[in-house]
C-alpha atoms as a PDB file:
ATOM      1  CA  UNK A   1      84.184-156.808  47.418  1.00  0.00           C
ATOM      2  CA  UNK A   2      86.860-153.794  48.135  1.00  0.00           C
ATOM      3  CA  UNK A   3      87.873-151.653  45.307  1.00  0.00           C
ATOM      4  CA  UNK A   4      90.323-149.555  47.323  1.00  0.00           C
ATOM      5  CA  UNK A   5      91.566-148.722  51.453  1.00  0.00           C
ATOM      6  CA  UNK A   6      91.857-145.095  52.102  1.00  0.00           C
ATOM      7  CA  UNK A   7      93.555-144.028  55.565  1.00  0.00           C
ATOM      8  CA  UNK A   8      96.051-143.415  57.400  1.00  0.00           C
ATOM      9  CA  UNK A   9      99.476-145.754  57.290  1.00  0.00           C
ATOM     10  CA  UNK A  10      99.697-147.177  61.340  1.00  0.00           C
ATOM     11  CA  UNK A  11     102.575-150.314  60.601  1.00  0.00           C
ATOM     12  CA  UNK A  12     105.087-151.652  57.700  1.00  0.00           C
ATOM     13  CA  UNK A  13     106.315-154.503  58.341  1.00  0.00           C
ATOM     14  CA  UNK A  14     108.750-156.358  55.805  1.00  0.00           C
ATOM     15  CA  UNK A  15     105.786-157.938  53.480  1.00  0.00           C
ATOM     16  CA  UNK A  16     102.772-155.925  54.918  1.00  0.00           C
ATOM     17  CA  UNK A  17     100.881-152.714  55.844  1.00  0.00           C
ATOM     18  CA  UNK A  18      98.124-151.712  58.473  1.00  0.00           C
ATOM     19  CA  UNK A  19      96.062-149.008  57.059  1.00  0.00           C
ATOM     20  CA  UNK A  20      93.659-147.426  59.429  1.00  0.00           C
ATOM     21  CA  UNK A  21      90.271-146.433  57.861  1.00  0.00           C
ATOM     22  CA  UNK A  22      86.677-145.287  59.766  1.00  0.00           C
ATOM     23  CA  UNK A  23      88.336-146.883  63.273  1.00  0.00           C
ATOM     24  CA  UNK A  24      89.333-150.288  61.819  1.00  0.00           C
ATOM     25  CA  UNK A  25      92.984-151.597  61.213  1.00  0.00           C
ATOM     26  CA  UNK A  26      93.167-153.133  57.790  1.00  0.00           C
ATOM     27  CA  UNK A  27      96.500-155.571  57.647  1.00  0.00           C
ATOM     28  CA  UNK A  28      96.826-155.755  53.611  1.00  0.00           C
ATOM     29  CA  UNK A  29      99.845-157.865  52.117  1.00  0.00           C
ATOM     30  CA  UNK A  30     101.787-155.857  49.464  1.00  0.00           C
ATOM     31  CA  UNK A  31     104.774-155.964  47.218  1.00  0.00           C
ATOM     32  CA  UNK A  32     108.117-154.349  48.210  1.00  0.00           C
ATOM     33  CA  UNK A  33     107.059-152.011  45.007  1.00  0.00           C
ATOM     34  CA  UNK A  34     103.915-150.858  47.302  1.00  0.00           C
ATOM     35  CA  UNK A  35     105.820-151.036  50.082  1.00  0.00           C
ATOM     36  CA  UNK A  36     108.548-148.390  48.920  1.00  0.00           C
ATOM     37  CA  UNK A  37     105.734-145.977  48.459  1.00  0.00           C
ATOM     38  CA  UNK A  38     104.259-146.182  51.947  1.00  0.00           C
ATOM     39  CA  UNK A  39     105.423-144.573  54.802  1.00  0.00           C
ATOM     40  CA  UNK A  40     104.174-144.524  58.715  1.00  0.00           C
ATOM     41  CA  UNK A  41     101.570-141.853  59.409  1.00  0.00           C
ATOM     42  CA  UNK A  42     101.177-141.168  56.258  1.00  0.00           C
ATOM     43  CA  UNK A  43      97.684-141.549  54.308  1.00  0.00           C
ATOM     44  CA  UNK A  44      97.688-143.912  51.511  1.00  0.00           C
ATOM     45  CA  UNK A  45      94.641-145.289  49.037  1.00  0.00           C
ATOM     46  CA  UNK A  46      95.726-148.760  48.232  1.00  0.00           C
ATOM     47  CA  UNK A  47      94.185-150.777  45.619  1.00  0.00           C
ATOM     48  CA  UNK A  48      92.604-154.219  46.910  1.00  0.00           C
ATOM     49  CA  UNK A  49      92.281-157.473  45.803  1.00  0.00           C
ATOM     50  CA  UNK A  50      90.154-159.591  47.962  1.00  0.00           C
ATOM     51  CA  UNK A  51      91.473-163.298  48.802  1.00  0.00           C
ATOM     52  CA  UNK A  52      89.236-166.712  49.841  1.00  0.00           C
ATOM     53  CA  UNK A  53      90.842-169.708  50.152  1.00  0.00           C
ATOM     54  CA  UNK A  54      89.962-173.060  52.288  1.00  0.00           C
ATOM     55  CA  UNK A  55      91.665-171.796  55.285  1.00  0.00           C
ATOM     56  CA  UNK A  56      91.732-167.961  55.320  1.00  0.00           C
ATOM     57  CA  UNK A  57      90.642-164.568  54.111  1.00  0.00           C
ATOM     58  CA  UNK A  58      93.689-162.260  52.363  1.00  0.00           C
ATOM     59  CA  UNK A  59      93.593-158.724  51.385  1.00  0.00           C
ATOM     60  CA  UNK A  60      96.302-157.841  49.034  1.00  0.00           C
ATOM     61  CA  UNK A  61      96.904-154.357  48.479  1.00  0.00           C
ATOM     62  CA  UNK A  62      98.395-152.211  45.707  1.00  0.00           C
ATOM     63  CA  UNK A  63      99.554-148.493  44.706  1.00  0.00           C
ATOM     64  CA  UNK A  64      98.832-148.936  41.430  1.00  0.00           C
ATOM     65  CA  UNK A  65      95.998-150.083  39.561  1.00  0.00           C
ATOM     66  CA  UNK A  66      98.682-151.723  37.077  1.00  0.00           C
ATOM     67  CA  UNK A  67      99.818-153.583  39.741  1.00  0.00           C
ATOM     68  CA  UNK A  68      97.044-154.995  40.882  1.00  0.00           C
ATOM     69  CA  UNK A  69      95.483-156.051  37.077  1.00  0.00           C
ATOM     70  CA  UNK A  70      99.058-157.910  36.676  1.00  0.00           C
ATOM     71  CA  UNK A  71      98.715-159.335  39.806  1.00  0.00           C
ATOM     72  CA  UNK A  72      95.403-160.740  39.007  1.00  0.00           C
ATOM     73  CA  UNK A  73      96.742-161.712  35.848  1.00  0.00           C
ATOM     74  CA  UNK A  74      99.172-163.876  37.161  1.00  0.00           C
ATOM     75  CA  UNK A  75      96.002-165.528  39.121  1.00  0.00           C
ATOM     76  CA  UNK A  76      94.954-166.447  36.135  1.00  0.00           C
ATOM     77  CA  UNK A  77      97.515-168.703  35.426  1.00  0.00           C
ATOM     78  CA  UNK A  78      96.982-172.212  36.617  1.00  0.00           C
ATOM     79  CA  UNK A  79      98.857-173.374  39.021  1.00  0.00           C
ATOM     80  CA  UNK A  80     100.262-169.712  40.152  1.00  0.00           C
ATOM     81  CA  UNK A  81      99.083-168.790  43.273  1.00  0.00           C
ATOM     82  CA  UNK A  82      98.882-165.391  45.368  1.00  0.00           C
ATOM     83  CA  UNK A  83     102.527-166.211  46.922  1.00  0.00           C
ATOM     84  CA  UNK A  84     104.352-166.143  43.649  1.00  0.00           C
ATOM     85  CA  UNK A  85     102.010-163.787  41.906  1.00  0.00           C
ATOM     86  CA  UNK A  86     103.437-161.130  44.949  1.00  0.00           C
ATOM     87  CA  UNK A  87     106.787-162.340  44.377  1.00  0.00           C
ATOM     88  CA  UNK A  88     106.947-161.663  40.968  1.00  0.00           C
ATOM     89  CA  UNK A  89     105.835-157.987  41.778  1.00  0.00           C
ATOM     90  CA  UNK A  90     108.006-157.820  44.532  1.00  0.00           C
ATOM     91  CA  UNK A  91     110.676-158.808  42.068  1.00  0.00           C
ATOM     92  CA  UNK A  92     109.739-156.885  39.089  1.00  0.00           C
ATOM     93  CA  UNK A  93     108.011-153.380  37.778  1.00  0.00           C
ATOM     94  CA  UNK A  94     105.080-153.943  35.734  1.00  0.00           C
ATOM     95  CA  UNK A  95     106.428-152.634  32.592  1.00  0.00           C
ATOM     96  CA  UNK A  96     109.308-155.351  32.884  1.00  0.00           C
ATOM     97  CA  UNK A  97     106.353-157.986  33.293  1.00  0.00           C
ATOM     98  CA  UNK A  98     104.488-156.732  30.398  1.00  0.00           C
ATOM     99  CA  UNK A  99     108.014-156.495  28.442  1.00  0.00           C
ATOM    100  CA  UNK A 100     108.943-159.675  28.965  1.00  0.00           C
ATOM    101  CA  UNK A 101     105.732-161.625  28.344  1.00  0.00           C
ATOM    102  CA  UNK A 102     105.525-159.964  25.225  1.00  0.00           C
ATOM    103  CA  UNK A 103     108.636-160.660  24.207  1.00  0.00           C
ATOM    104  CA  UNK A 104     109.052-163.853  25.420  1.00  0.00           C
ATOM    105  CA  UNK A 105     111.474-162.963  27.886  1.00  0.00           C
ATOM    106  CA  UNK A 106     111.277-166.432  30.207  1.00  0.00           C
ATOM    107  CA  UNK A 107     115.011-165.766  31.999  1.00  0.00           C
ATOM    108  CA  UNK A 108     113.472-162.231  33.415  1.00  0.00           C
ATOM    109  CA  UNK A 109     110.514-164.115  35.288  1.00  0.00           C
ATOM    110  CA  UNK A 110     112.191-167.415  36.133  1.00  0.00           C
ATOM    111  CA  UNK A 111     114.911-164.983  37.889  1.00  0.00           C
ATOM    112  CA  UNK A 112     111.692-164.877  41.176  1.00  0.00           C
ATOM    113  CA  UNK A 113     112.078-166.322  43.936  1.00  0.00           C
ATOM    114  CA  UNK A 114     110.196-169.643  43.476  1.00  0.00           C
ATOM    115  CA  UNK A 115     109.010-169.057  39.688  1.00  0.00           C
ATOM    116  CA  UNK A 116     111.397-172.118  37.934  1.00  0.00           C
ATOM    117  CA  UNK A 117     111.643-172.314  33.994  1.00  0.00           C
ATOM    118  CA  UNK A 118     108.919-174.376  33.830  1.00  0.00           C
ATOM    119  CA  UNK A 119     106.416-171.860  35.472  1.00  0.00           C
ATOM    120  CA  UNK A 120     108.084-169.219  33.368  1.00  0.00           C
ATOM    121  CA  UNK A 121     107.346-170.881  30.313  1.00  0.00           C
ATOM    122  CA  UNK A 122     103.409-171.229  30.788  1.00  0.00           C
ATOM    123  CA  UNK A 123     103.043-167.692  32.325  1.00  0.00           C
ATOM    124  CA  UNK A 124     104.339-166.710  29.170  1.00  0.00           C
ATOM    125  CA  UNK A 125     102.190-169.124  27.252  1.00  0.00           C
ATOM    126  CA  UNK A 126      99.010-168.224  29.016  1.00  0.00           C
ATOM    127  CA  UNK A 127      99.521-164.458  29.646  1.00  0.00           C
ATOM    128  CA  UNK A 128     100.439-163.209  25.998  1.00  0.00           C
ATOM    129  CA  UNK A 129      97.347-162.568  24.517  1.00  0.00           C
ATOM    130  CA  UNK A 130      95.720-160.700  27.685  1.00  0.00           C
ATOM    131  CA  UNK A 131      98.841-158.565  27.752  1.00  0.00           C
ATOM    132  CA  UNK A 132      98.877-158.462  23.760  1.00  0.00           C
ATOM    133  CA  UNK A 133      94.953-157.737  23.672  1.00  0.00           C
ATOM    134  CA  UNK A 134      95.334-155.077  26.841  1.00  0.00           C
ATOM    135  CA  UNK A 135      98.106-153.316  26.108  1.00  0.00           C
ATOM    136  CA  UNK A 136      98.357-153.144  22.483  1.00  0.00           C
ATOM    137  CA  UNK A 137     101.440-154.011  20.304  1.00  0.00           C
ATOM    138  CA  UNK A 138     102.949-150.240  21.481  1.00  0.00           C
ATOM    139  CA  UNK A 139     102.326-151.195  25.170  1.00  0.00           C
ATOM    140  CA  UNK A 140     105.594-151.889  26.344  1.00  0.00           C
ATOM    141  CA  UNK A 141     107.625-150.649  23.372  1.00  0.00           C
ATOM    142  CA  UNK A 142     107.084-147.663  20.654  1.00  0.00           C
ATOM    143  CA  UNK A 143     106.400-149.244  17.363  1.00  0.00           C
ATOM    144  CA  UNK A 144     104.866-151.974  15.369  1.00  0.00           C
ATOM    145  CA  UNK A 145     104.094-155.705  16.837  1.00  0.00           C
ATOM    146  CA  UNK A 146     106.191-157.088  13.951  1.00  0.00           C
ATOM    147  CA  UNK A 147     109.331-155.588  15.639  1.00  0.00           C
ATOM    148  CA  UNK A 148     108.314-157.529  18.806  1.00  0.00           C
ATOM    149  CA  UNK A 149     109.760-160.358  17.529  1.00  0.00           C
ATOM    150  CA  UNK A 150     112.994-158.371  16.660  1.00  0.00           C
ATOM    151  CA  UNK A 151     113.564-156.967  20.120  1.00  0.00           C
ATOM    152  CA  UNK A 152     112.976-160.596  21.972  1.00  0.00           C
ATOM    153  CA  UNK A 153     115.698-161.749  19.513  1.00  0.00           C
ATOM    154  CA  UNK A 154     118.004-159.064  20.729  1.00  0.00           C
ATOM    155  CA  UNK A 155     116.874-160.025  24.062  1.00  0.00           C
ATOM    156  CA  UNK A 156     117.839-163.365  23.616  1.00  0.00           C
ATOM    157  CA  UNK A 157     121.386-162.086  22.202  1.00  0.00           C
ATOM    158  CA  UNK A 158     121.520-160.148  25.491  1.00  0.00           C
ATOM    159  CA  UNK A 159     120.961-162.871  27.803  1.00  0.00           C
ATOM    160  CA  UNK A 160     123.681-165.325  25.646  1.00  0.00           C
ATOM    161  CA  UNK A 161     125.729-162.868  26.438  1.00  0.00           C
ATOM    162  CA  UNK A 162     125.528-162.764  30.367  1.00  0.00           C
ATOM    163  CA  UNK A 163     123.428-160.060  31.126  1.00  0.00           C
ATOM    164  CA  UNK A 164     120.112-160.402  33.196  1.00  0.00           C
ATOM    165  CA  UNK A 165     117.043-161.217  31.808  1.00  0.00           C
ATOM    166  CA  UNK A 166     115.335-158.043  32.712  1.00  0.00           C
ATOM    167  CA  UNK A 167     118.642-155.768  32.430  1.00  0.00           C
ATOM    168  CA  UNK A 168     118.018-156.566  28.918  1.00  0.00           C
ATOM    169  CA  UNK A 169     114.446-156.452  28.628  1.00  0.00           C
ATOM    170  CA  UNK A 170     114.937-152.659  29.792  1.00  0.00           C
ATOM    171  CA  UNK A 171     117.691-152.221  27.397  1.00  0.00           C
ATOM    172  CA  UNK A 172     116.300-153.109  24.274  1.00  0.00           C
ATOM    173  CA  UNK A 173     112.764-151.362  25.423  1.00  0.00           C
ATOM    174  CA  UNK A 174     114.835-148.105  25.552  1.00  0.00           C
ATOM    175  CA  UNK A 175     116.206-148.812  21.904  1.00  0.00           C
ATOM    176  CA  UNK A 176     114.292-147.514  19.494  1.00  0.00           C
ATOM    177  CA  UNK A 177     112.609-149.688  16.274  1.00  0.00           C
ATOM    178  CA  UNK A 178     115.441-150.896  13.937  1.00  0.00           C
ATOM    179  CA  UNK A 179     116.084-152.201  10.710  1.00  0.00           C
ATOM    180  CA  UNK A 180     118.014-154.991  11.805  1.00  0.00           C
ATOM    181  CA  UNK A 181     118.358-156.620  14.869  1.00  0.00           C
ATOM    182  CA  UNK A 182     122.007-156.480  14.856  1.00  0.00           C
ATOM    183  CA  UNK A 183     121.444-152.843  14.947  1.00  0.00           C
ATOM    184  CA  UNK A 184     119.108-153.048  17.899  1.00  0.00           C
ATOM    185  CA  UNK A 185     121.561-155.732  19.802  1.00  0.00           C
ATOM    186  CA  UNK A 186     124.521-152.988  19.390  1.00  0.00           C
ATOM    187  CA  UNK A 187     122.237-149.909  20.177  1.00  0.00           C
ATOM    188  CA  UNK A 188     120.803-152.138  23.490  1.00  0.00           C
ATOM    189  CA  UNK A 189     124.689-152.810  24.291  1.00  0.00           C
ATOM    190  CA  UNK A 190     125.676-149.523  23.745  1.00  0.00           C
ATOM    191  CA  UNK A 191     122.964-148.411  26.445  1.00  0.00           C
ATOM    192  CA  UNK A 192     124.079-150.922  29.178  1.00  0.00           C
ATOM    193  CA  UNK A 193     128.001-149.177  28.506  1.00  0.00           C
ATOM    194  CA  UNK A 194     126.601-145.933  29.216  1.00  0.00           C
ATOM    195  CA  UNK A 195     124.668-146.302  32.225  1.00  0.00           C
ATOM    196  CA  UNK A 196     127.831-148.602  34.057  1.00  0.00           C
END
């Protein structure tokens, strides 16, 4: 029904944004991602995604087109609604989404605010092949999709060792393809010592 808002920003509040376009106030719920990139007065295009539900009408809006495919994504997941789906953006950049559904990656999602291991577990089930099919085995990391399976092994490692699931999502994403995934563990760790 909406493909995009264009106007001018008239009110952020903590979860949502009034855009004013041709005389009428849009109120548009958006991730604290979106939200970072809006400021009063300012003019904005958000992306839209068009809500019904038994009781009321929603637009959700976006600043990315990215953002809004992964938040339709997550949609598409039974029994993940519109709530969480913002959450989880809220929470996390796409590219950590997309990293850690390909890699399996369940303790970066079930780290959201209402998203439990459970959820986790079938978003990761029922997501994989869209993100797979979309983004192509290079989509979140350089290389071949035979290595994916490497780096959520060194993921694993990571998170056995104490560190956040998406702390080491992003560390092994900035590793490079190894031989071994010892050698991808130790380059990942050796990332997270430099940037302390």
């Amino acid at each position: 029904m909406f493909a995009h808002i264009h106007g001018w920003v008239d009110e952020i509040q903590s979860d949502r944004v009034i855009i004013e376009a041709g005389g009428v106030g849009y109120e548009l719920l958006c991730s604290g991602e979106t939200l970072k990139t809006l400021d009063t007065a300012m003019e904005a295009k958000l992306y839209v995604h068009f809500h019904m539900s038994q009781d009321n009408i929603t637009l959700y809006g976006f600043a990315t087109r990215e953002e809004r495919e992964m938040f339709r994504r997550f949609l598409s997941v039974s029994r993940v609604g519109p709530k969480l789906a913002l959450s989880v953006l809220t929470h996390l950049r796409v590219s950590d989404i997309a990293s850690a559904i390909l890699t399996g990656n369940e303790a970066a999602l079930s780290k959201v605010p209402g998203m439990g291991k459970k959820t986790a577990a079938r978003v990761l089930l029922e997501l994989k092949e869209q993100v797979t099919k979309d983004l192509g085995p290079a989509g979140a990391f350089q290389g071949e999709s035979a290595n994916l399976d490497m780096r959520a092994e060194a993921i694993a490692a990571l998170v056995a060792l104490g560190y956040d699931g998406v702390v080491a999502g992003r560390a092994v994403a900035a590793v490079e393809d190894c031989p071994r995934v010892e050698d991808m563990i130790t380059a990942a760790l050796r990332g997270l010592a430099a940037n302390k």
